[in-house]
N, C-alpha and C. Protein backbone atom coordinates (compact mmCIF):
# COMPACT_ATOMS: atom_id res chain seq x y z
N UNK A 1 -88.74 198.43 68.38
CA UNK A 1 -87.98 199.00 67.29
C UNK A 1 -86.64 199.55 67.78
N UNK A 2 -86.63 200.04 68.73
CA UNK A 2 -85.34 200.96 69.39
C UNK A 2 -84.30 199.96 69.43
N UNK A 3 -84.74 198.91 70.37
CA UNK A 3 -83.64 197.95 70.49
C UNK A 3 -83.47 196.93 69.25
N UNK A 4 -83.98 197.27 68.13
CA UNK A 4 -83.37 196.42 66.86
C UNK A 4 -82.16 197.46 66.26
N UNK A 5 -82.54 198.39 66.47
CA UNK A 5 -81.63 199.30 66.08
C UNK A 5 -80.36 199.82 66.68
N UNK A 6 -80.68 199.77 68.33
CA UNK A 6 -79.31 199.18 69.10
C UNK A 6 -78.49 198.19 68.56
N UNK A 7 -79.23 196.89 68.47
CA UNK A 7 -78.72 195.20 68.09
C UNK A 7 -77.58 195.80 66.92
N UNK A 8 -78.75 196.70 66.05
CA UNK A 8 -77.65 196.83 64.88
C UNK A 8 -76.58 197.57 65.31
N UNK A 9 -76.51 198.40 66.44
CA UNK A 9 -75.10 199.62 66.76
C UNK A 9 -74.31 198.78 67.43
N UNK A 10 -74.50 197.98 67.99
CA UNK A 10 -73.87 196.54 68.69
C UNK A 10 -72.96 196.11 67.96
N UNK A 11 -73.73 195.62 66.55
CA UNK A 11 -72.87 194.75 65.69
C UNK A 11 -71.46 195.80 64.92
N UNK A 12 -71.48 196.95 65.24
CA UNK A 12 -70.54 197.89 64.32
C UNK A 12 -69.74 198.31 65.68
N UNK A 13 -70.52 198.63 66.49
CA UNK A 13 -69.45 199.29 67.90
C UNK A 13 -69.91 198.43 69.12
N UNK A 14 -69.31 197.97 69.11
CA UNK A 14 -69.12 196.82 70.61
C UNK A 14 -69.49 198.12 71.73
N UNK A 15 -70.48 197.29 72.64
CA UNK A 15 -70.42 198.04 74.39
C UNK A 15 -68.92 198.10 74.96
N UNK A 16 -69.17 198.81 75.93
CA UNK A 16 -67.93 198.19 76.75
C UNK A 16 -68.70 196.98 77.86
N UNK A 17 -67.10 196.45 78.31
CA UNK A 17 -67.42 195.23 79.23
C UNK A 17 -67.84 195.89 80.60
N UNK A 18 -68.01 196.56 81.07
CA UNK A 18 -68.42 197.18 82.59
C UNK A 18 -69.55 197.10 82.58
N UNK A 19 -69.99 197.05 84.04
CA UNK A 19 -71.28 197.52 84.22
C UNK A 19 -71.55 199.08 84.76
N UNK A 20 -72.80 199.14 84.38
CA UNK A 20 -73.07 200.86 84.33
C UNK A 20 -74.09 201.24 85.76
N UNK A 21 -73.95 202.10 86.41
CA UNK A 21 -75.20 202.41 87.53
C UNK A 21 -76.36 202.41 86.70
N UNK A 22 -77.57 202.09 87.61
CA UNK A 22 -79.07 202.51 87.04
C UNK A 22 -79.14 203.84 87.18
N UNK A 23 -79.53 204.37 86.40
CA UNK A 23 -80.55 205.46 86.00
C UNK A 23 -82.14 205.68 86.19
N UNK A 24 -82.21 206.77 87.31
CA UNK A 24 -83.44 206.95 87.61
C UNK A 24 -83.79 208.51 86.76
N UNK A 25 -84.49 207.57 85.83
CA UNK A 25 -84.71 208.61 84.18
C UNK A 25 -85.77 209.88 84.76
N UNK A 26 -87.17 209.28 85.36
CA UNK A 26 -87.47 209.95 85.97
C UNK A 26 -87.25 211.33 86.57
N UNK A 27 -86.35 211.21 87.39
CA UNK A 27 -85.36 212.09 88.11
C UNK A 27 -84.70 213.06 87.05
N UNK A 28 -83.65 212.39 86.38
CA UNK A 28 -83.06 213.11 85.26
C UNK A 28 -84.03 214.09 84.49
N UNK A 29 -85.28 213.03 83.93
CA UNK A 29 -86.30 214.10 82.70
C UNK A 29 -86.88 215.44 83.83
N UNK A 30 -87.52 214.88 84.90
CA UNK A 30 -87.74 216.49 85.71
C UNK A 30 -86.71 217.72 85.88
N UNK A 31 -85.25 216.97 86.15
CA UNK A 31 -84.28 218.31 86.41
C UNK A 31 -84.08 218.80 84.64
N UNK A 32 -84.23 218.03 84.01
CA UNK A 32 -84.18 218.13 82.45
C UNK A 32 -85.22 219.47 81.86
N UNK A 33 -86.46 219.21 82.90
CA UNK A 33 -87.46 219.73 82.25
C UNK A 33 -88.39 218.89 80.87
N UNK A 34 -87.96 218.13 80.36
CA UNK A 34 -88.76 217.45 79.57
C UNK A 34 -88.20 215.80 79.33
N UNK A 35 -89.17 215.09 78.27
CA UNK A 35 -89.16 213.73 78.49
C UNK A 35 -87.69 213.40 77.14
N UNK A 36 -87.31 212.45 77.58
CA UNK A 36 -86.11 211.93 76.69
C UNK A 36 -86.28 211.06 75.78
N UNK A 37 -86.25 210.85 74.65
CA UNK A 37 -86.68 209.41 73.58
C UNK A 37 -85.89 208.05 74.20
N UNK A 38 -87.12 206.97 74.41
CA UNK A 38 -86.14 206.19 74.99
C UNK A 38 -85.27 205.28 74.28
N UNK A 39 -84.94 206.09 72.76
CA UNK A 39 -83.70 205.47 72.21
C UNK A 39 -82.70 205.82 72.82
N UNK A 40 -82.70 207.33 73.11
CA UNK A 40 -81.20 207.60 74.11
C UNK A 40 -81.43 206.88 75.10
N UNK A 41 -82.30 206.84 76.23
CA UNK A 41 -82.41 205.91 77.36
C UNK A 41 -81.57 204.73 77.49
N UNK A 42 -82.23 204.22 76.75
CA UNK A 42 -81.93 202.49 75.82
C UNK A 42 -80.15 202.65 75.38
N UNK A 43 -79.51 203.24 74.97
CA UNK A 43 -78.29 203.43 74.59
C UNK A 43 -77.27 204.13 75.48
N UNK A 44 -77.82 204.64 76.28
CA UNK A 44 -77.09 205.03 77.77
C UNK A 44 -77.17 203.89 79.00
N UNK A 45 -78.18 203.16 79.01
CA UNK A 45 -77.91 201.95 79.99
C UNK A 45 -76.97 201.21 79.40
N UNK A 46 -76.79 200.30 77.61
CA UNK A 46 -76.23 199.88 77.27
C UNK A 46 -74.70 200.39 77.06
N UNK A 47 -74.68 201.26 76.82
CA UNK A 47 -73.07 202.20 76.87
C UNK A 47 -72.47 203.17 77.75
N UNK A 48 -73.35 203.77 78.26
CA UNK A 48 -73.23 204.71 79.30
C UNK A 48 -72.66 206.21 78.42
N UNK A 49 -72.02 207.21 79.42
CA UNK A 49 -71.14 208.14 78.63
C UNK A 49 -70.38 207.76 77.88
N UNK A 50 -69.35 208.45 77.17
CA UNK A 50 -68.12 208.00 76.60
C UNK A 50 -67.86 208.74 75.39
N UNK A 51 -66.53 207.89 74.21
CA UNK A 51 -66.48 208.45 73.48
C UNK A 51 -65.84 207.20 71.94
N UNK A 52 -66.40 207.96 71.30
CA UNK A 52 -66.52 206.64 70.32
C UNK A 52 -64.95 207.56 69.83
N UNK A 53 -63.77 206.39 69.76
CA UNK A 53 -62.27 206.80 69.20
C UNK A 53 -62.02 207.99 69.60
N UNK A 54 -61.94 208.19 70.76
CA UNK A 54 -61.79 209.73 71.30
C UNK A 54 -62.10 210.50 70.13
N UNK A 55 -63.04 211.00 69.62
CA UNK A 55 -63.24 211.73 68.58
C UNK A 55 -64.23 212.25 69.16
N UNK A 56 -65.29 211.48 68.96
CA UNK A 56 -67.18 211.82 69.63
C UNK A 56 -67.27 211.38 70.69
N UNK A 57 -67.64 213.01 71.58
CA UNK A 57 -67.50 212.70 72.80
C UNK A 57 -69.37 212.63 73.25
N UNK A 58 -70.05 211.17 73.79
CA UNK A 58 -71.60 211.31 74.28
C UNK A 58 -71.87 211.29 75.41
N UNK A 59 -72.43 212.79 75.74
CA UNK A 59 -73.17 213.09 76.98
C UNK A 59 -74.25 212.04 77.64
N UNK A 60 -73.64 211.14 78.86
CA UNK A 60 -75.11 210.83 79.99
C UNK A 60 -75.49 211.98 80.76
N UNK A 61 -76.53 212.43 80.47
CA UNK A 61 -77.28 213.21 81.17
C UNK A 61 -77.29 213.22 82.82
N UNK A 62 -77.06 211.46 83.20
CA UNK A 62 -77.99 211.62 84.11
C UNK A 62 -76.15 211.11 85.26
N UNK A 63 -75.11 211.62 84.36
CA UNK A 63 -74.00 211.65 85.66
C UNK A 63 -74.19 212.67 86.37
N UNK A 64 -74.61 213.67 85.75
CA UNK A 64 -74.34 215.52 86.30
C UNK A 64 -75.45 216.52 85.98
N UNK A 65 -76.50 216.26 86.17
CA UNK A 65 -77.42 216.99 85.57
C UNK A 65 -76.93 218.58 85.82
N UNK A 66 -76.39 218.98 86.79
CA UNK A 66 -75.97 220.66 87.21
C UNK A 66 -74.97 220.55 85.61
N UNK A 67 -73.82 219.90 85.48
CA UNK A 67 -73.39 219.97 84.54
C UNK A 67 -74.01 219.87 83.42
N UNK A 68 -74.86 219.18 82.92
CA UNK A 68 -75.74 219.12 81.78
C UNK A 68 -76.34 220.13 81.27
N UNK A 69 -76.93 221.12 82.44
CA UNK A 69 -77.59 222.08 82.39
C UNK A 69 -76.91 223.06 81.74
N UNK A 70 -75.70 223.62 82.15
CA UNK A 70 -74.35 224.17 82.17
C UNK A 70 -74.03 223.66 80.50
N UNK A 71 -74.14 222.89 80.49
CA UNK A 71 -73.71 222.47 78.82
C UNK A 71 -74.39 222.98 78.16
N UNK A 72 -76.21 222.51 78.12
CA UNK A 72 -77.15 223.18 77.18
C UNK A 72 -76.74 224.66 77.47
N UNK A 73 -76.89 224.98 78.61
CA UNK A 73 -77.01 226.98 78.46
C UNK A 73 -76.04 227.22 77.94
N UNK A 74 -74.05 226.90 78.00
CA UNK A 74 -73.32 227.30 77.84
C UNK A 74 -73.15 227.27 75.95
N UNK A 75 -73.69 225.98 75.53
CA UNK A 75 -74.14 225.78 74.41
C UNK A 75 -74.95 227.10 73.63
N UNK A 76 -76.47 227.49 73.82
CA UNK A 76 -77.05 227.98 73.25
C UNK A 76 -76.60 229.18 74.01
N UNK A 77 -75.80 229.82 74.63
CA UNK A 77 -75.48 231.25 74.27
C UNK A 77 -74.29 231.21 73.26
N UNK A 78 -73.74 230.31 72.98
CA UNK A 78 -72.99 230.32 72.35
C UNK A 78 -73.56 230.58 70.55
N UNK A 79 -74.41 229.50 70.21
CA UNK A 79 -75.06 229.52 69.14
C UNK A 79 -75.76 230.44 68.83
N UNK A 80 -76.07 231.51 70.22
CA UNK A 80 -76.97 232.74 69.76
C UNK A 80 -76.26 233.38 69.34
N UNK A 81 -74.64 233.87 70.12
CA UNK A 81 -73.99 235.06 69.69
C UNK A 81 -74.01 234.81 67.70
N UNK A 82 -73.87 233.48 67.36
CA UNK A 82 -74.33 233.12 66.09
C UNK A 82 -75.64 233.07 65.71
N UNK A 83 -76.30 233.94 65.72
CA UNK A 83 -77.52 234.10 65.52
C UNK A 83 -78.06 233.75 64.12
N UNK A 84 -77.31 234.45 63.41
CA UNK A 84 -77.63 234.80 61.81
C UNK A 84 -77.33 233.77 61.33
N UNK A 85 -76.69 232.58 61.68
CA UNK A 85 -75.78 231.90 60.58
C UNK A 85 -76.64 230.32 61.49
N UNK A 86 -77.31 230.23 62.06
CA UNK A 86 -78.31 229.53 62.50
C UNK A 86 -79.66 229.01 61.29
N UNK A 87 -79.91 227.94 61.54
CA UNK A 87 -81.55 226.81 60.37
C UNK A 87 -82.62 228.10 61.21
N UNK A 88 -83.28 228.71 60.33
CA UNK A 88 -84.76 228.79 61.03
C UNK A 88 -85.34 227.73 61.62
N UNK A 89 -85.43 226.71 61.60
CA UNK A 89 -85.60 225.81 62.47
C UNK A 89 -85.24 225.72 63.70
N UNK A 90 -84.48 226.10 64.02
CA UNK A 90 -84.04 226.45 65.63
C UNK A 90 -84.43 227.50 66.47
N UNK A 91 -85.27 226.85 67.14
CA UNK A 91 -85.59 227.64 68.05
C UNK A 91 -84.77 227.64 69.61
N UNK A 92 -84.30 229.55 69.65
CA UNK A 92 -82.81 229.61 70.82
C UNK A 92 -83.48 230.40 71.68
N UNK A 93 -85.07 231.05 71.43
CA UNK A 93 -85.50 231.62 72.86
C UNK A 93 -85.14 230.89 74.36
N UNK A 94 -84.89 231.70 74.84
CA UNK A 94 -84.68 230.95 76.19
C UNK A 94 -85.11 230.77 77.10
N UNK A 95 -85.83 229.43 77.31
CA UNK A 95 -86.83 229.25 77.94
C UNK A 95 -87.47 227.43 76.93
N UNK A 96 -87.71 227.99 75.48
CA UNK A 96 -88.11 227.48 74.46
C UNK A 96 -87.45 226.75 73.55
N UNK A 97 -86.03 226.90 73.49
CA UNK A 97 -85.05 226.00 72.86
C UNK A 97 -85.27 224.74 72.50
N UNK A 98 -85.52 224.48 71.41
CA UNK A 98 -85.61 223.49 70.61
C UNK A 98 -84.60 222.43 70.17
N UNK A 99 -83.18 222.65 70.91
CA UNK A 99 -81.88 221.89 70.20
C UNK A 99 -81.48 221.31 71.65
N UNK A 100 -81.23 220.41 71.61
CA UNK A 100 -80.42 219.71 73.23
C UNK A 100 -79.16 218.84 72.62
N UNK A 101 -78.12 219.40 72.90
CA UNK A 101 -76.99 218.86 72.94
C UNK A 101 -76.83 217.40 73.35
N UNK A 102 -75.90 216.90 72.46
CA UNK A 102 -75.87 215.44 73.31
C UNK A 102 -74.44 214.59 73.32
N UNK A 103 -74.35 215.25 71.91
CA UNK A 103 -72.39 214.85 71.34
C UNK A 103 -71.51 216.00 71.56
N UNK A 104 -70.70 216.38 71.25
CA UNK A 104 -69.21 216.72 70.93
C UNK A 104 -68.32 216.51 70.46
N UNK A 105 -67.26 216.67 69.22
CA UNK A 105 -66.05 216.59 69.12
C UNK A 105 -65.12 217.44 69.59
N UNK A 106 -63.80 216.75 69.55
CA UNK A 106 -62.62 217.33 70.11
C UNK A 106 -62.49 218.37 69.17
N UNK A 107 -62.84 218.37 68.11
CA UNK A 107 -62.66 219.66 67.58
C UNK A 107 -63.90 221.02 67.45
N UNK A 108 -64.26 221.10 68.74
CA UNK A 108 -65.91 221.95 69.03
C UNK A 108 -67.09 221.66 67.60
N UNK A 109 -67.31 220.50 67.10
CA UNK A 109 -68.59 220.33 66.70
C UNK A 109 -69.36 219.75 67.49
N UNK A 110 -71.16 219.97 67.18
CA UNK A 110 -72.04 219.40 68.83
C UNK A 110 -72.97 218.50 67.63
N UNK A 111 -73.60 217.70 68.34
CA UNK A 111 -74.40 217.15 67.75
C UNK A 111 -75.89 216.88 68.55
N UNK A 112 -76.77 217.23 68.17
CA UNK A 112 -78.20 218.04 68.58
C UNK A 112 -79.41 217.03 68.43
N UNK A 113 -80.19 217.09 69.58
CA UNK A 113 -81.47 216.13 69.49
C UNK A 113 -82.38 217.49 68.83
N UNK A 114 -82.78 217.42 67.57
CA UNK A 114 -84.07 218.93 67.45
C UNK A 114 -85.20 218.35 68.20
N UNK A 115 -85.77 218.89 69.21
CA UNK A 115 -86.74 218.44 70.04
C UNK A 115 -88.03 218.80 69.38
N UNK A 116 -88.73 218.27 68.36
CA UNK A 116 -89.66 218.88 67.08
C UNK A 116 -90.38 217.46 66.83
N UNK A 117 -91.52 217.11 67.51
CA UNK A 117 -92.64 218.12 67.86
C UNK A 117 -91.94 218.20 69.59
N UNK A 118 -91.85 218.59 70.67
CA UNK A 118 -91.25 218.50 71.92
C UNK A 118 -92.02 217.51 72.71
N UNK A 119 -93.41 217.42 72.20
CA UNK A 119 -94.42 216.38 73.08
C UNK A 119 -94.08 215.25 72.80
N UNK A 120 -92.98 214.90 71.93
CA UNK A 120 -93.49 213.39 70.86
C UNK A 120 -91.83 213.06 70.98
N UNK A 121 -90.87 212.98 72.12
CA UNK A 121 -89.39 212.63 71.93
C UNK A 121 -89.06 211.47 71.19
N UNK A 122 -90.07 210.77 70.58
CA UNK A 122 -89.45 209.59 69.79
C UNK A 122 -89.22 210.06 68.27
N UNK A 123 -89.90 210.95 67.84
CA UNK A 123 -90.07 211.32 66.59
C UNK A 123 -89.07 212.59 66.42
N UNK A 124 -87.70 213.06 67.45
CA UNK A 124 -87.42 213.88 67.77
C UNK A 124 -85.88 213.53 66.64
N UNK A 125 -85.18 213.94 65.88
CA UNK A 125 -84.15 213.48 64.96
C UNK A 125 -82.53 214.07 65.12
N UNK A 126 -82.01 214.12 64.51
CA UNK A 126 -80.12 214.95 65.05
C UNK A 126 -80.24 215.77 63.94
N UNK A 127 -79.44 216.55 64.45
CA UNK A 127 -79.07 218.13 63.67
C UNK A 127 -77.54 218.37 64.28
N UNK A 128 -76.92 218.40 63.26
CA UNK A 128 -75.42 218.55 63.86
C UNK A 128 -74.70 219.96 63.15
N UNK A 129 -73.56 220.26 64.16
CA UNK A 129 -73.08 221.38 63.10
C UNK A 129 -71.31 221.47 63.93
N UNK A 130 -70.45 222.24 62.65
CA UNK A 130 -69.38 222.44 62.83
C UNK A 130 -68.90 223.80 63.70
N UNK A 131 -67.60 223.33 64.06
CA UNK A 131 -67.30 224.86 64.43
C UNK A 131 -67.76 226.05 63.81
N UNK A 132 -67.48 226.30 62.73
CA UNK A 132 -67.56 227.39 61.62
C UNK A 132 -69.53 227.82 61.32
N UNK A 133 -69.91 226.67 62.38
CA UNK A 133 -71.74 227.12 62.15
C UNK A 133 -72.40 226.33 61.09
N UNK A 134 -71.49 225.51 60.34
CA UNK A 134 -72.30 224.92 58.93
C UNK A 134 -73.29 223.50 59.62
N UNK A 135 -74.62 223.44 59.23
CA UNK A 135 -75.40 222.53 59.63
C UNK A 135 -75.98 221.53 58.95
N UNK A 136 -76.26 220.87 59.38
CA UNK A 136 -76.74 219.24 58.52
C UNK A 136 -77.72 218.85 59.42
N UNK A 137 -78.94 218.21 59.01
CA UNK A 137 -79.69 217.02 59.60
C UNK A 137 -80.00 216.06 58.79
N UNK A 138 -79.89 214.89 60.33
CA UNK A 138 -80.35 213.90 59.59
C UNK A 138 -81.67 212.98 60.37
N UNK A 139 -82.26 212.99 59.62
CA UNK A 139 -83.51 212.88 59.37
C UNK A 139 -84.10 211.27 60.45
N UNK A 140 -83.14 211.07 61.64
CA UNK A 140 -83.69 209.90 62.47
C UNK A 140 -83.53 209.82 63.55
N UNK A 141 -83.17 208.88 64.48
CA UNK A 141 -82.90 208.89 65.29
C UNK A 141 -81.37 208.98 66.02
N UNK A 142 -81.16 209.38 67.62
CA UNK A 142 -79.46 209.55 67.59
C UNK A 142 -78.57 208.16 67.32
N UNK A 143 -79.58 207.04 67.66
CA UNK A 143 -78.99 205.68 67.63
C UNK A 143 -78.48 205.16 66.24
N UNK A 144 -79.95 205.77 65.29
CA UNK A 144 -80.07 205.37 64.15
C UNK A 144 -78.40 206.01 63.31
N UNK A 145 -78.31 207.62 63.73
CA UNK A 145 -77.48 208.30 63.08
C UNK A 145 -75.78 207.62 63.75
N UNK A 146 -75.75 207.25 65.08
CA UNK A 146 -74.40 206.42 65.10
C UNK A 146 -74.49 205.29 64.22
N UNK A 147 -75.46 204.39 64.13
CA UNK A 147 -75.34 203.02 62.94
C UNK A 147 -74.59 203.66 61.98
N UNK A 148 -75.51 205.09 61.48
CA UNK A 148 -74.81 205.07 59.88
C UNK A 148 -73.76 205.72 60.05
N UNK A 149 -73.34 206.69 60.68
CA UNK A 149 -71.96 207.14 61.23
C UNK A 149 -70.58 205.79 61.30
N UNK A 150 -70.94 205.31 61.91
CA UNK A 150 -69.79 204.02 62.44
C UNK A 150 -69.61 203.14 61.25
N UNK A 151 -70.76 202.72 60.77
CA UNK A 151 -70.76 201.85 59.75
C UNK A 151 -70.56 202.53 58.87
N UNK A 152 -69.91 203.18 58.51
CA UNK A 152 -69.42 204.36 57.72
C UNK A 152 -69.95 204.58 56.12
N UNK A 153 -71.39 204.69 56.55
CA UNK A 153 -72.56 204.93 55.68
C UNK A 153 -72.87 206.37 55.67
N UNK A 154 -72.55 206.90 56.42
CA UNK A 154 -72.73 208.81 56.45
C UNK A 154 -71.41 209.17 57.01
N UNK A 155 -71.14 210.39 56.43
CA UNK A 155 -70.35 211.26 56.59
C UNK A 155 -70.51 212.57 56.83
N UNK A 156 -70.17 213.23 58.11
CA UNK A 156 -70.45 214.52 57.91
C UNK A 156 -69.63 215.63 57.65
N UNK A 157 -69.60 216.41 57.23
CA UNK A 157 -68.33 217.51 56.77
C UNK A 157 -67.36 217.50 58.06
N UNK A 158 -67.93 217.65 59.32
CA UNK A 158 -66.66 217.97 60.14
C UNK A 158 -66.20 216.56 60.70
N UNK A 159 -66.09 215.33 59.95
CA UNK A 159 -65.82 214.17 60.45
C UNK A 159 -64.03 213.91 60.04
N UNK A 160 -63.01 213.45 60.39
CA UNK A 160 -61.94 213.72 59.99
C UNK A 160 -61.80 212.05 59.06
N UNK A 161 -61.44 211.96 58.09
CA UNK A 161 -60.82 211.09 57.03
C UNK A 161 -60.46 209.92 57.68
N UNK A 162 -60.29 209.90 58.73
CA UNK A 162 -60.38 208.40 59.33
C UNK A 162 -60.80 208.26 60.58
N UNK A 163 -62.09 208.92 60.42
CA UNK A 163 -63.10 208.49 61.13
C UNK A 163 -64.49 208.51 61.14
N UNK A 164 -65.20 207.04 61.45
CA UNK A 164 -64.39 205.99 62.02
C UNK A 164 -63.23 205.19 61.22
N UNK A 165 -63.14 204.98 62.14
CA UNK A 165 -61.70 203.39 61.71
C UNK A 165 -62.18 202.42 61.29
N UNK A 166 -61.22 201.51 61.12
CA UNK A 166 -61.50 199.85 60.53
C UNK A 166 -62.80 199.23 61.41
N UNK A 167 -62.03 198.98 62.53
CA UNK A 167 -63.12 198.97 63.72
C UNK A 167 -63.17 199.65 65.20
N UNK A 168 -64.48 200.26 65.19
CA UNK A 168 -64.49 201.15 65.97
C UNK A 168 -65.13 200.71 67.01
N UNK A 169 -64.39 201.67 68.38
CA UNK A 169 -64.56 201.22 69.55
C UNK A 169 -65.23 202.19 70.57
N UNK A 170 -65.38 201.98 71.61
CA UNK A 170 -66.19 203.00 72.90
C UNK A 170 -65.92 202.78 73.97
N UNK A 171 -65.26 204.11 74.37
CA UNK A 171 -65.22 204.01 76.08
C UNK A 171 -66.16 204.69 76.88
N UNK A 172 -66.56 203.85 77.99
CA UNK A 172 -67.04 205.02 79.06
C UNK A 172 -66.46 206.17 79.31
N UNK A 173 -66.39 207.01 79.75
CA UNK A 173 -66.15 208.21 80.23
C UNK A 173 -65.26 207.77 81.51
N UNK A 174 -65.23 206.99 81.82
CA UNK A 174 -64.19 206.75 82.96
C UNK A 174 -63.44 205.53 82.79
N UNK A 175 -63.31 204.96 81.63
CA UNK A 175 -62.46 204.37 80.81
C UNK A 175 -61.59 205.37 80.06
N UNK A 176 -62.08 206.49 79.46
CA UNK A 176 -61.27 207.41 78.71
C UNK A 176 -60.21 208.27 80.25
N UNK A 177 -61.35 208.96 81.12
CA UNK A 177 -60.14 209.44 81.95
C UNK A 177 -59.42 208.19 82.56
N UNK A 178 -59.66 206.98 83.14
CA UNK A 178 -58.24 206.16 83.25
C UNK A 178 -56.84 206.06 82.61
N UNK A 179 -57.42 206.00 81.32
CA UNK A 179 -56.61 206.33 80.19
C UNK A 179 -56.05 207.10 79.90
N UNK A 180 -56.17 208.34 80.32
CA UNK A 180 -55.93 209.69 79.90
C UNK A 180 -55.13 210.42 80.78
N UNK A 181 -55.31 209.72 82.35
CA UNK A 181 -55.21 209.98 83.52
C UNK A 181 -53.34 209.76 83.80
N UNK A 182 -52.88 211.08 83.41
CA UNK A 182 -51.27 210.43 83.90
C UNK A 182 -50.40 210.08 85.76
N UNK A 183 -51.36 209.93 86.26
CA UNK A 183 -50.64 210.06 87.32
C UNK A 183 -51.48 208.35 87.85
């Protein structure tokens, strides 16, 4: 099922042409602390990091796990000092955190694996939210939610009016800093 649903993110956002290192997931889910749905798996070998129209920026876990780590914590203290304006659904004990970061926009919105049930990462769905704290879920998978994202079947409040584009594209993460890279 995962990879029909790739096939379909394929047909709306092209891979890039590079090849990507293997990933020893393994490795990653222990420094992680828990297991990963292997739809992200599956969509990080095929794409790697990057960022869909410099807009959405998607975390590989498994370039920097010290950094990763650093993201989730730097993340959920952040969302705590927002405590009140947080889904009961979220759980921000620490230790117990229920939300794992995985996106970003350039304009500080994150976009969230809810790890619910935590034993069961396939059944695990996105929960996204804006600067300002306002939240949305949607109800599938992260692969599933780029299809309808790109194919510009969902919209979320903090998405900007033209985006995506006509046709939308993806860089690695070291396609974007080449690019980006003035010297």
């Amino acid at each position: 099922m995962v990879s029909s649903v790739l096939d379909r993110l394929k047909s709306v956002l092209p891979p890039p042409e590079v090849s990507l290192d293997p990933v020893d997931w393994a490795a990653v889910e222990q420094a992680l602390g828990l297991r990963l749905p292997s739809y992200y798996k599956e969509f990080m070998d095929t794409y790697g990091g990057g960022t869909i129209e410099d807009f959405l920026i998607i975390y590989r876990f498994a370039d920097n796990i010290e950094g990763t780590l650093e993201i989730w914590r730097s993340e959920m203290r952040r969302v705590r000092y927002f405590w009140d304006e947080v889904p009961e659904w979220a759980t921000l004990e620490e230790g117990r955190e229920n939300i794992l970061p995985w996106a970003n926009t350039i304009d500080d919105d994150v976009c969230y694996l809810l790890m619910e049930p935590r034993e069961d990462p396939e059944q695990w769905c996105v929960v996204s939210r804006d600067e300002d704290m306002e939240w949305s879920v949607f109800e599938g998978s992260m692969v599933e939610f780029l299809v309808e994202v790109v194919s510009g079947r969902r919209r979320e409040p903090w998405m900007p009016r033209d985006f995506p584009g006509d046709s939308p594209w993806f860089k690695t993460t070291a396609q974007y800093l080449a690019d980006t890279d003035p010297g």
